[in-house]
C-alpha atoms as a PDB file:
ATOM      1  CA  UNK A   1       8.203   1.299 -18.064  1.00  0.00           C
ATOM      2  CA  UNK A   2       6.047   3.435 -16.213  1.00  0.00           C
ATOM      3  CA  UNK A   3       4.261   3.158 -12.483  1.00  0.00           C
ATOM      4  CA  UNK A   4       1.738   5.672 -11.305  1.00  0.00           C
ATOM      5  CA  UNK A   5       2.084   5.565  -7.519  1.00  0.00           C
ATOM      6  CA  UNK A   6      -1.003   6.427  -5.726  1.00  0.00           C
ATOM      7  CA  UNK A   7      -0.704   8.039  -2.198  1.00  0.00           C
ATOM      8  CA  UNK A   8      -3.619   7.612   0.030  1.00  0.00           C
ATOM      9  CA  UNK A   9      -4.474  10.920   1.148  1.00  0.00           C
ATOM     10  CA  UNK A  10      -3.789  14.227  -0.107  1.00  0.00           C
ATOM     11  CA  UNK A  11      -0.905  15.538   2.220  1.00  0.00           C
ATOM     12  CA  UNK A  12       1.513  16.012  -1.002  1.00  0.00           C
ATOM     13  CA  UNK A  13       5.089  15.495   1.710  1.00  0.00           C
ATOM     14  CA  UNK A  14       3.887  11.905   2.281  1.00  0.00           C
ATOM     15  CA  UNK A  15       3.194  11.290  -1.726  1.00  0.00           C
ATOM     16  CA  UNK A  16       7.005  12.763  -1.998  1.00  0.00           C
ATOM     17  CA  UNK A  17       8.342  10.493   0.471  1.00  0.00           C
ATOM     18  CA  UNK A  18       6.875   7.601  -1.074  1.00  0.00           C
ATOM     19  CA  UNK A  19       7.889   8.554  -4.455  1.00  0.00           C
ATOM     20  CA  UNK A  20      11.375   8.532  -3.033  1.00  0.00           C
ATOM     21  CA  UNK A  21      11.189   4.518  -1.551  1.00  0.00           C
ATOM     22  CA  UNK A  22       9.957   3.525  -5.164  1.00  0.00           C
ATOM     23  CA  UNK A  23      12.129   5.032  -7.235  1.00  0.00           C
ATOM     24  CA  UNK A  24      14.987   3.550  -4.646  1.00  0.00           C
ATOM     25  CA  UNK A  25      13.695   0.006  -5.486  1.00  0.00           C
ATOM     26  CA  UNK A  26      12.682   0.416  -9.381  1.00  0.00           C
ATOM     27  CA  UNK A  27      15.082  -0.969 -11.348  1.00  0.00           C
ATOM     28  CA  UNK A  28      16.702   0.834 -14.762  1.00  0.00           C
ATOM     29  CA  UNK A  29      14.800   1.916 -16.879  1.00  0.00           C
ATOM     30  CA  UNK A  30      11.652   2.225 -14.361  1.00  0.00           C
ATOM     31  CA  UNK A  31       9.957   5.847 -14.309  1.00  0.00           C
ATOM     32  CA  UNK A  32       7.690   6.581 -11.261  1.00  0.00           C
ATOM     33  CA  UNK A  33       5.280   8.885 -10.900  1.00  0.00           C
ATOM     34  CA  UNK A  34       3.464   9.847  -7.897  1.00  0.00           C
ATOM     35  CA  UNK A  35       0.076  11.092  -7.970  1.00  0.00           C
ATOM     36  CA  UNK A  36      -2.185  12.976  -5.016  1.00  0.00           C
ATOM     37  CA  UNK A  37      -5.989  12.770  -4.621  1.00  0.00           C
ATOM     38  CA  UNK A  38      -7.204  15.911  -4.728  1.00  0.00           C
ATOM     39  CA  UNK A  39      -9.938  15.684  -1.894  1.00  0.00           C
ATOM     40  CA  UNK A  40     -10.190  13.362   0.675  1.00  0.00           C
ATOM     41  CA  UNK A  41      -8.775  12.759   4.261  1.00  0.00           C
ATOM     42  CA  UNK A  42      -4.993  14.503   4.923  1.00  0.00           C
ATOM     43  CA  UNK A  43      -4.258  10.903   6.381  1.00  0.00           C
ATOM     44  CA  UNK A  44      -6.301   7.627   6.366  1.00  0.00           C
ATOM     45  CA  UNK A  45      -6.994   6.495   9.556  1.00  0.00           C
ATOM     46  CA  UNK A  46     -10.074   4.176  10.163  1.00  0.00           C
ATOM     47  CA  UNK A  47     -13.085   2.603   7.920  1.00  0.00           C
ATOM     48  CA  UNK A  48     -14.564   6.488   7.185  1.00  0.00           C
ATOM     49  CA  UNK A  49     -11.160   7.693   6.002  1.00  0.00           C
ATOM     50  CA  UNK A  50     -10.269   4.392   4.292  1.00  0.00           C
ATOM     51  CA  UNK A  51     -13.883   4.398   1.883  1.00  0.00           C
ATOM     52  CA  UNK A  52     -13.455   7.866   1.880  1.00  0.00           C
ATOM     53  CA  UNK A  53      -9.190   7.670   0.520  1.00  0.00           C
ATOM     54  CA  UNK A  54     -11.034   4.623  -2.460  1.00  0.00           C
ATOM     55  CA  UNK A  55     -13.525   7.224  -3.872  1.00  0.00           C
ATOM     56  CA  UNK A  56     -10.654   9.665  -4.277  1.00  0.00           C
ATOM     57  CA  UNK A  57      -8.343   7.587  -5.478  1.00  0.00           C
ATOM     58  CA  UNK A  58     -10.726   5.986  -8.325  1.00  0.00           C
ATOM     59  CA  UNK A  59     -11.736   9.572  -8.982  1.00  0.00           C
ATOM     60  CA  UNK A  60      -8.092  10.530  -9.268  1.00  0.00           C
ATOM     61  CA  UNK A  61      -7.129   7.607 -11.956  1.00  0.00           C
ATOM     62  CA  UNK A  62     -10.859   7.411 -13.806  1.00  0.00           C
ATOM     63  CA  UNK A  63      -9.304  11.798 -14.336  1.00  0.00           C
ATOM     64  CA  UNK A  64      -6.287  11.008 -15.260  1.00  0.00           C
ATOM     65  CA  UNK A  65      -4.735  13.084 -18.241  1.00  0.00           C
ATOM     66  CA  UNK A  66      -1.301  12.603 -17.719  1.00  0.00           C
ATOM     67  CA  UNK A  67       1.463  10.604 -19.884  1.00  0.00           C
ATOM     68  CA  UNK A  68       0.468   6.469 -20.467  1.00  0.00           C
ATOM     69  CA  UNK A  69       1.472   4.446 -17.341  1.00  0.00           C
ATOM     70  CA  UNK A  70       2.155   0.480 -17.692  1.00  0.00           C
ATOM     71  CA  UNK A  71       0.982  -0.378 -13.944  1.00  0.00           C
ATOM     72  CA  UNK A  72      -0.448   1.032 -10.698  1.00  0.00           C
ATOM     73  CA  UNK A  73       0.766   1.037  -6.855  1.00  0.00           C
ATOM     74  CA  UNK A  74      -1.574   1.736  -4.622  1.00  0.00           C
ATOM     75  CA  UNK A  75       0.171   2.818  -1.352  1.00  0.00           C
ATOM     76  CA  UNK A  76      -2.696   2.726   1.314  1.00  0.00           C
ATOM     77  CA  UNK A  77      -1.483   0.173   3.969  1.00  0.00           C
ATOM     78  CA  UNK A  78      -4.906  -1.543   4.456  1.00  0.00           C
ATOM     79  CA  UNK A  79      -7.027   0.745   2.262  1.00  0.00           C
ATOM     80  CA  UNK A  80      -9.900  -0.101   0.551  1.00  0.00           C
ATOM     81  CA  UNK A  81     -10.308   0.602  -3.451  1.00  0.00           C
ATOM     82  CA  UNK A  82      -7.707  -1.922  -5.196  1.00  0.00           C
ATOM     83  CA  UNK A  83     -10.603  -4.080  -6.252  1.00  0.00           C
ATOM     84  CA  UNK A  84     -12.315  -1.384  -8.317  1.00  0.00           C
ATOM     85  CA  UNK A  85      -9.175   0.498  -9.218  1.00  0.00           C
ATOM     86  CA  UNK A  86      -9.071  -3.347 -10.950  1.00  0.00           C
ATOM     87  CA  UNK A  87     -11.933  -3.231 -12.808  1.00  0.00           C
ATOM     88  CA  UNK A  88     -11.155   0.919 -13.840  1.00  0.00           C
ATOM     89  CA  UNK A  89      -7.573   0.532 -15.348  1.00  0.00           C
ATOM     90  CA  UNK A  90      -6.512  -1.675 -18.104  1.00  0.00           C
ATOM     91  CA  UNK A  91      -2.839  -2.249 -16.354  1.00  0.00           C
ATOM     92  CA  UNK A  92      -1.546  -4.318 -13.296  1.00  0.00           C
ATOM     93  CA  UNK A  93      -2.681  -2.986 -10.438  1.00  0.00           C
ATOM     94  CA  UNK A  94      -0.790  -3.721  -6.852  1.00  0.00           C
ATOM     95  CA  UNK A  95      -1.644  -3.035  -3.298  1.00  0.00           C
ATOM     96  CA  UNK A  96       1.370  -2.462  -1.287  1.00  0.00           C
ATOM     97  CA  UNK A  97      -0.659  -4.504   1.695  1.00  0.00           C
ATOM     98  CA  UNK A  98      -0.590  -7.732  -0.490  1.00  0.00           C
ATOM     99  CA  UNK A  99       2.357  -7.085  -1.725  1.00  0.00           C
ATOM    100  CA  UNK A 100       4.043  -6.779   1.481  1.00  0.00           C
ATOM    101  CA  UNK A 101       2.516 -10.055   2.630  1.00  0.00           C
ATOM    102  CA  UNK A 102       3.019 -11.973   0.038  1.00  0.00           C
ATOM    103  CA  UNK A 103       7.196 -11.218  -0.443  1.00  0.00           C
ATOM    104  CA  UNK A 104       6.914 -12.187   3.319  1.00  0.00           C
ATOM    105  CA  UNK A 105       5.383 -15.280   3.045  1.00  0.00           C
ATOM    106  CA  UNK A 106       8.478 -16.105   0.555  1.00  0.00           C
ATOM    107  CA  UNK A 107      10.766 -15.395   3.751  1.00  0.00           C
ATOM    108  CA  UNK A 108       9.449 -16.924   6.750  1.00  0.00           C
ATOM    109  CA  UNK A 109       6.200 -19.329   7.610  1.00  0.00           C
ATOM    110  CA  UNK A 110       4.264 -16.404   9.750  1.00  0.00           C
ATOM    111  CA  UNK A 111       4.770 -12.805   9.296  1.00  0.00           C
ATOM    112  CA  UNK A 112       3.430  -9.564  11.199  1.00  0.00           C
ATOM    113  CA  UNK A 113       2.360  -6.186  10.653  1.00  0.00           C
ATOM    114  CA  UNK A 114       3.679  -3.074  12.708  1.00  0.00           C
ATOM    115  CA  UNK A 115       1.209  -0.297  11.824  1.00  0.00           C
ATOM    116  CA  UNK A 116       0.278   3.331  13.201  1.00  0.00           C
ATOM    117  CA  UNK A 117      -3.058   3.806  15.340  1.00  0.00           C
ATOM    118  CA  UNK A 118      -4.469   0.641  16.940  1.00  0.00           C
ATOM    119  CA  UNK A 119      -7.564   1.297  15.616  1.00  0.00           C
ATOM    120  CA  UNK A 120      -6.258   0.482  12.476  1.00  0.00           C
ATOM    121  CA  UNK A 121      -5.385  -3.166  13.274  1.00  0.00           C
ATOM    122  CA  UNK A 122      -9.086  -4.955  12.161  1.00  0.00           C
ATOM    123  CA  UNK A 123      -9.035  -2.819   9.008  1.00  0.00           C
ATOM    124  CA  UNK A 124      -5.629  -4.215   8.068  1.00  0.00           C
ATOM    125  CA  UNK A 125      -6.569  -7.915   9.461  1.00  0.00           C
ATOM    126  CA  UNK A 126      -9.651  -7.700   6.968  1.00  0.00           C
ATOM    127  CA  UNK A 127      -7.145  -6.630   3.413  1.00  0.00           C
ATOM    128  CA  UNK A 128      -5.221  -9.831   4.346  1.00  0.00           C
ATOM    129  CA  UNK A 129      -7.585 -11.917   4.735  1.00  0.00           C
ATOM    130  CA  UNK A 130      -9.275 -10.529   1.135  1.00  0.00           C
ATOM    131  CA  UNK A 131      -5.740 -10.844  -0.643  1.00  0.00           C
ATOM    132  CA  UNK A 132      -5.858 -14.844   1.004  1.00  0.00           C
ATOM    133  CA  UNK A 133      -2.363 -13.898   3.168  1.00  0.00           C
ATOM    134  CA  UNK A 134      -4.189 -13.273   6.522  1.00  0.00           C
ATOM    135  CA  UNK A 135      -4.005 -16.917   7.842  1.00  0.00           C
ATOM    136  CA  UNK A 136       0.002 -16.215   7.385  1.00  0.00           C
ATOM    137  CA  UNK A 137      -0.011 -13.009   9.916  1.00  0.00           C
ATOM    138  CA  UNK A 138       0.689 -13.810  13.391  1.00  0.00           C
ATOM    139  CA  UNK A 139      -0.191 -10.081  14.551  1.00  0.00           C
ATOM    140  CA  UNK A 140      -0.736  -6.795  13.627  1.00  0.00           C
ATOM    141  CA  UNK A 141       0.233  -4.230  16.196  1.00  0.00           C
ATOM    142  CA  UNK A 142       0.033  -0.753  16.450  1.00  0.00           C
ATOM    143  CA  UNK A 143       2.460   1.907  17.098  1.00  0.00           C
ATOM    144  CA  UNK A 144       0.131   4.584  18.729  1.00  0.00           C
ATOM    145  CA  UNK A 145       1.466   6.864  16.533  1.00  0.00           C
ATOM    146  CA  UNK A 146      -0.826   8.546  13.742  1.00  0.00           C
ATOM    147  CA  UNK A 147      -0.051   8.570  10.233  1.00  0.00           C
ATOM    148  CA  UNK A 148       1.421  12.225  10.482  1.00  0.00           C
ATOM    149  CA  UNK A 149       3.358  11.884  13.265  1.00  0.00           C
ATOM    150  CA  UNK A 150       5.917   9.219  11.330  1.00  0.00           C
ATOM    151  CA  UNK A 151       7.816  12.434   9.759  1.00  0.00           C
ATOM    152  CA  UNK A 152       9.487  12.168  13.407  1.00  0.00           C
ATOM    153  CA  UNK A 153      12.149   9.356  12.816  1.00  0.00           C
ATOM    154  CA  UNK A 154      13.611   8.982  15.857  1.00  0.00           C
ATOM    155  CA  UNK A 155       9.946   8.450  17.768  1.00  0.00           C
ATOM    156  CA  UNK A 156       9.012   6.296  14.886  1.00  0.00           C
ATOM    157  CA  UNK A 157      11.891   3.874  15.130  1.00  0.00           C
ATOM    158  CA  UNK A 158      11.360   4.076  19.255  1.00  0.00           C
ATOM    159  CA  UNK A 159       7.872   2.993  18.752  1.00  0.00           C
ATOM    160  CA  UNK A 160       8.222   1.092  15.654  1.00  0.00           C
ATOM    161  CA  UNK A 161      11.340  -1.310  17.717  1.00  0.00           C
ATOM    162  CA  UNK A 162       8.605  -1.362  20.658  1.00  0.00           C
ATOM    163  CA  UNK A 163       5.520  -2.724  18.417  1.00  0.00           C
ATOM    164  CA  UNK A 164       7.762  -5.451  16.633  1.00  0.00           C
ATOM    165  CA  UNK A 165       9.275  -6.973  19.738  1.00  0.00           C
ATOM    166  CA  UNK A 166       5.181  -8.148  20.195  1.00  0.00           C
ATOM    167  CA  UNK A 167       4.882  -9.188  17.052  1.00  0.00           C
ATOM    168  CA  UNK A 168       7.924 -11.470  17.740  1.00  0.00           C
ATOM    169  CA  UNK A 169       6.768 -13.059  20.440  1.00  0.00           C
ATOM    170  CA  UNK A 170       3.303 -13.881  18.940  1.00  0.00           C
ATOM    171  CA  UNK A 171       5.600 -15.723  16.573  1.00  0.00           C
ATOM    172  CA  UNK A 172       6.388 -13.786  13.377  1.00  0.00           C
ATOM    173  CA  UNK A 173       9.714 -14.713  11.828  1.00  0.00           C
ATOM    174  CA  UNK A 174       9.056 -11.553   8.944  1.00  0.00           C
ATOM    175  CA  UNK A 175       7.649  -7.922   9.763  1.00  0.00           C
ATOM    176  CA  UNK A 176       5.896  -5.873   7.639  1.00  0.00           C
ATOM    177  CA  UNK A 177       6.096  -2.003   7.288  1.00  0.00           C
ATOM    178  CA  UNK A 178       2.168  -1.568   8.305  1.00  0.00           C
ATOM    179  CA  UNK A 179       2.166   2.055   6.377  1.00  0.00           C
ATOM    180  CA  UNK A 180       3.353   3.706   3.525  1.00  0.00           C
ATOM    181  CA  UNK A 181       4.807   6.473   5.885  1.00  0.00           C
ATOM    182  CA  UNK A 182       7.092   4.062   7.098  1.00  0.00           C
ATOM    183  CA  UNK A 183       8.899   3.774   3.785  1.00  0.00           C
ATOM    184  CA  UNK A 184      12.754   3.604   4.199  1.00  0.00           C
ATOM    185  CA  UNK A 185      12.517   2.494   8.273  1.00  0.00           C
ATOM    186  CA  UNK A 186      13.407  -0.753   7.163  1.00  0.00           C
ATOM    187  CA  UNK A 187      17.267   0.000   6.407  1.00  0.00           C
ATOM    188  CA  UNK A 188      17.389   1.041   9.941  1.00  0.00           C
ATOM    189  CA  UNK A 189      15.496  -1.390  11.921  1.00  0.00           C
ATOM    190  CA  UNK A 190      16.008  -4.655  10.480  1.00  0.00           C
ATOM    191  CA  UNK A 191      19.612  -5.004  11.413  1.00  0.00           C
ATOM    192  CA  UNK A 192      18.337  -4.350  15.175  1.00  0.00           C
ATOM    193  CA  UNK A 193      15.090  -6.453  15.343  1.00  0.00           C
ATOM    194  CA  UNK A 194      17.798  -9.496  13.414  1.00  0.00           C
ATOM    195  CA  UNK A 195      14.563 -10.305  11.236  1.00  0.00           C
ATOM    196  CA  UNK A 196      13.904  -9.746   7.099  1.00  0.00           C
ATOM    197  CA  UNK A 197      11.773  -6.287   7.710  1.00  0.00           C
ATOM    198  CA  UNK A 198       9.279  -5.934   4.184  1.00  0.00           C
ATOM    199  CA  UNK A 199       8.213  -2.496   2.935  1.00  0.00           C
ATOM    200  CA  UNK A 200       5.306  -2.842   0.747  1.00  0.00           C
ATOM    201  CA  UNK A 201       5.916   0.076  -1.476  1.00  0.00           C
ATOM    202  CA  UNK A 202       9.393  -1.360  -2.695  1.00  0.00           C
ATOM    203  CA  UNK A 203       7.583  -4.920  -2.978  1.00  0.00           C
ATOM    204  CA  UNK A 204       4.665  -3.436  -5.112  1.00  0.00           C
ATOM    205  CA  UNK A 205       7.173  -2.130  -7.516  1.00  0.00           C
ATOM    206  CA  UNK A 206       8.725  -5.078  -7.838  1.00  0.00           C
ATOM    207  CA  UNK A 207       6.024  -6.892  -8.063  1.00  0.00           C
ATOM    208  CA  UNK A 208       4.701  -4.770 -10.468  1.00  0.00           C
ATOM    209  CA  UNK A 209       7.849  -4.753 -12.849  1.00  0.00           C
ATOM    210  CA  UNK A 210       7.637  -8.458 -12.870  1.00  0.00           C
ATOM    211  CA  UNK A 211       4.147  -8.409 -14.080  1.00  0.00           C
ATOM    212  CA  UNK A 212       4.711  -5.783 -16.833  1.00  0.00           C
ATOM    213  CA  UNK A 213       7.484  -7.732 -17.694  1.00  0.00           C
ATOM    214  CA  UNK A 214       6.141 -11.018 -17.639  1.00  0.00           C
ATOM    215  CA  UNK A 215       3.434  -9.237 -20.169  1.00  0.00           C
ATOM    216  CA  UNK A 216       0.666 -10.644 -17.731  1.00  0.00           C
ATOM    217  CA  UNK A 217      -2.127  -8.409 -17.007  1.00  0.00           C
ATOM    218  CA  UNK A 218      -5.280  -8.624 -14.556  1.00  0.00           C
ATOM    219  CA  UNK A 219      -8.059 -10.851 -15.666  1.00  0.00           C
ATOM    220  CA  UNK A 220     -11.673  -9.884 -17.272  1.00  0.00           C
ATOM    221  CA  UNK A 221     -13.128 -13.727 -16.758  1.00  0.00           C
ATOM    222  CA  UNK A 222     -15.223 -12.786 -13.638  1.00  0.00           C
ATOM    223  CA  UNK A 223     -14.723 -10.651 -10.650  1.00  0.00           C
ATOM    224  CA  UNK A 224     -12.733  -7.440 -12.516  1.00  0.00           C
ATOM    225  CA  UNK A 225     -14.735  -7.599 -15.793  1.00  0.00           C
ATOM    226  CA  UNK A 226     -14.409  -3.873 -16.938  1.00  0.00           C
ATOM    227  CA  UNK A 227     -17.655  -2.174 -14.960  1.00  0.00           C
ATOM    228  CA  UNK A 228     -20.875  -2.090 -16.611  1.00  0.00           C
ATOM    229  CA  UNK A 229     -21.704   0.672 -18.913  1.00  0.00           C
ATOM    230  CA  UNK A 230     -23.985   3.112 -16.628  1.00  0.00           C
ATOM    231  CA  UNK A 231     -24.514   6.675 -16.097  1.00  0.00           C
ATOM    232  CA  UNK A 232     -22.181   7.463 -12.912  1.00  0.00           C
ATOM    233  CA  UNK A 233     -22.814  10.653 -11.166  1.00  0.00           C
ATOM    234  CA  UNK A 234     -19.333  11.499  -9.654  1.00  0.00           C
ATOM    235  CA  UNK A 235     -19.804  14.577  -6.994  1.00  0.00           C
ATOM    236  CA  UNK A 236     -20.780  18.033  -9.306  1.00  0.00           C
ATOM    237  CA  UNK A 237     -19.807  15.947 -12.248  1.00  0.00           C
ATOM    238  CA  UNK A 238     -21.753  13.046 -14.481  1.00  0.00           C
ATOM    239  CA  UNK A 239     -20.430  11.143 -16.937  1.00  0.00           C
END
């Protein structure tokens, strides 16, 4: 089996990084392969970046030329595009947001989402709510810390331990990894916080093997029917 994993932005470190928390929770037999946009925002941060990080993304996978994949991660905490990435690929297609919330709701009744910038909070609030997981989410809180600043670990825990003790007291018994950056902080914080701590890039690819393996696939009755066959004028290009 086969995942294409598809950062959000186009800072090729993070895509690496990622990469590295998926292959950790793939099981045998699992390739991964990571994939960059090749324009777009260096980090996704806000509704701009976020419509901006879909168009690139769809761009990047309707391009495509690169050995056949059985499924699709999409690892933009938040980030618009998984609906249309739907309707574009004939494989599974998982959103590390969803998939994040939903392995939560399996652990406790209420979850919550530490994230990076504040600003970033509604946008998040809004993909739950789409995926039909937000009236789960006790809070989403933000870190203060932009996207690019997570390479710093020891900051990132600091801030990331500071954000989650408000997230427990508005009641969440499960915390969510609010950013694909924050891959791997979970094997250091969860012990401290004494509460399951989800990273949605490990839960995608699970989720993801289970639906290749399963041999279920998304549905064409409706809402991600393949598009309809029009001329598309993408940037310099048409097709």
């Amino acid at each position: 089996m086969r995942i294409v994993v598809t950062n959000c932005n186009t800072t090729q470190e993070m895509t690496e990084e990622i990469v590295r928390g998926a292959r950790a929770a793939a099981g045998p037999g699992t390739a991964v392969l990571g994939l960059t946009p090749r324009w777009g925002p260096e980090s996704a941060e806000g509704w701009l970046d976020s419509y901006l990080s879909a168009a690139a993304v769809i761009d990047l996978l309707r391009t495509y030329e690169g050995p056949p994949y059985d499924a699709v991660v999409m690892a933009g905490f938040g980030e618009h595009g998984r609906e249309g990435v739907r309707e574009l690929v004939d494989v599974p297609v998982v959103d590390i947001t969803e998939a994040a919330a939903h392995l939560a709701c399996l652990l406790g009744r209420r979850y919550g989402v530490v994230t990076t910038l504040e600003r970033s909070c509604g946008q998040i609030e809004d993909s739950l709510e789409l995926a039909g997981v937000g009236r789960n989410c006790a809070a989403v809180v933000g870190t203060g810390l932009g996207v690019l600043d997570l390479s710093d670990a020891d900051r990132t825990e600091a801030a990331f331990l500071a954000a989650a003790e408000r997230v427990r007291e508005a009641g969440a018994e499960v915390l969510v990894l609010g950013c694909a950056g924050m891959t791997g902080l979970q094997r250091t914080v969860g012990e401290k916080l004494g509460l399951p701590v989800v990273d949605g890039v490990g839960a995608a690819v699970k989720l993801v093997e289970s639906l290749v393996g399963l041999g279920l696939n998304t549905s064409r009755a409706g809402g991600y029917a393949k598009p309809v066959p029009k001329r598309r004028v993408w940037g310099a290009r048409s097709d």
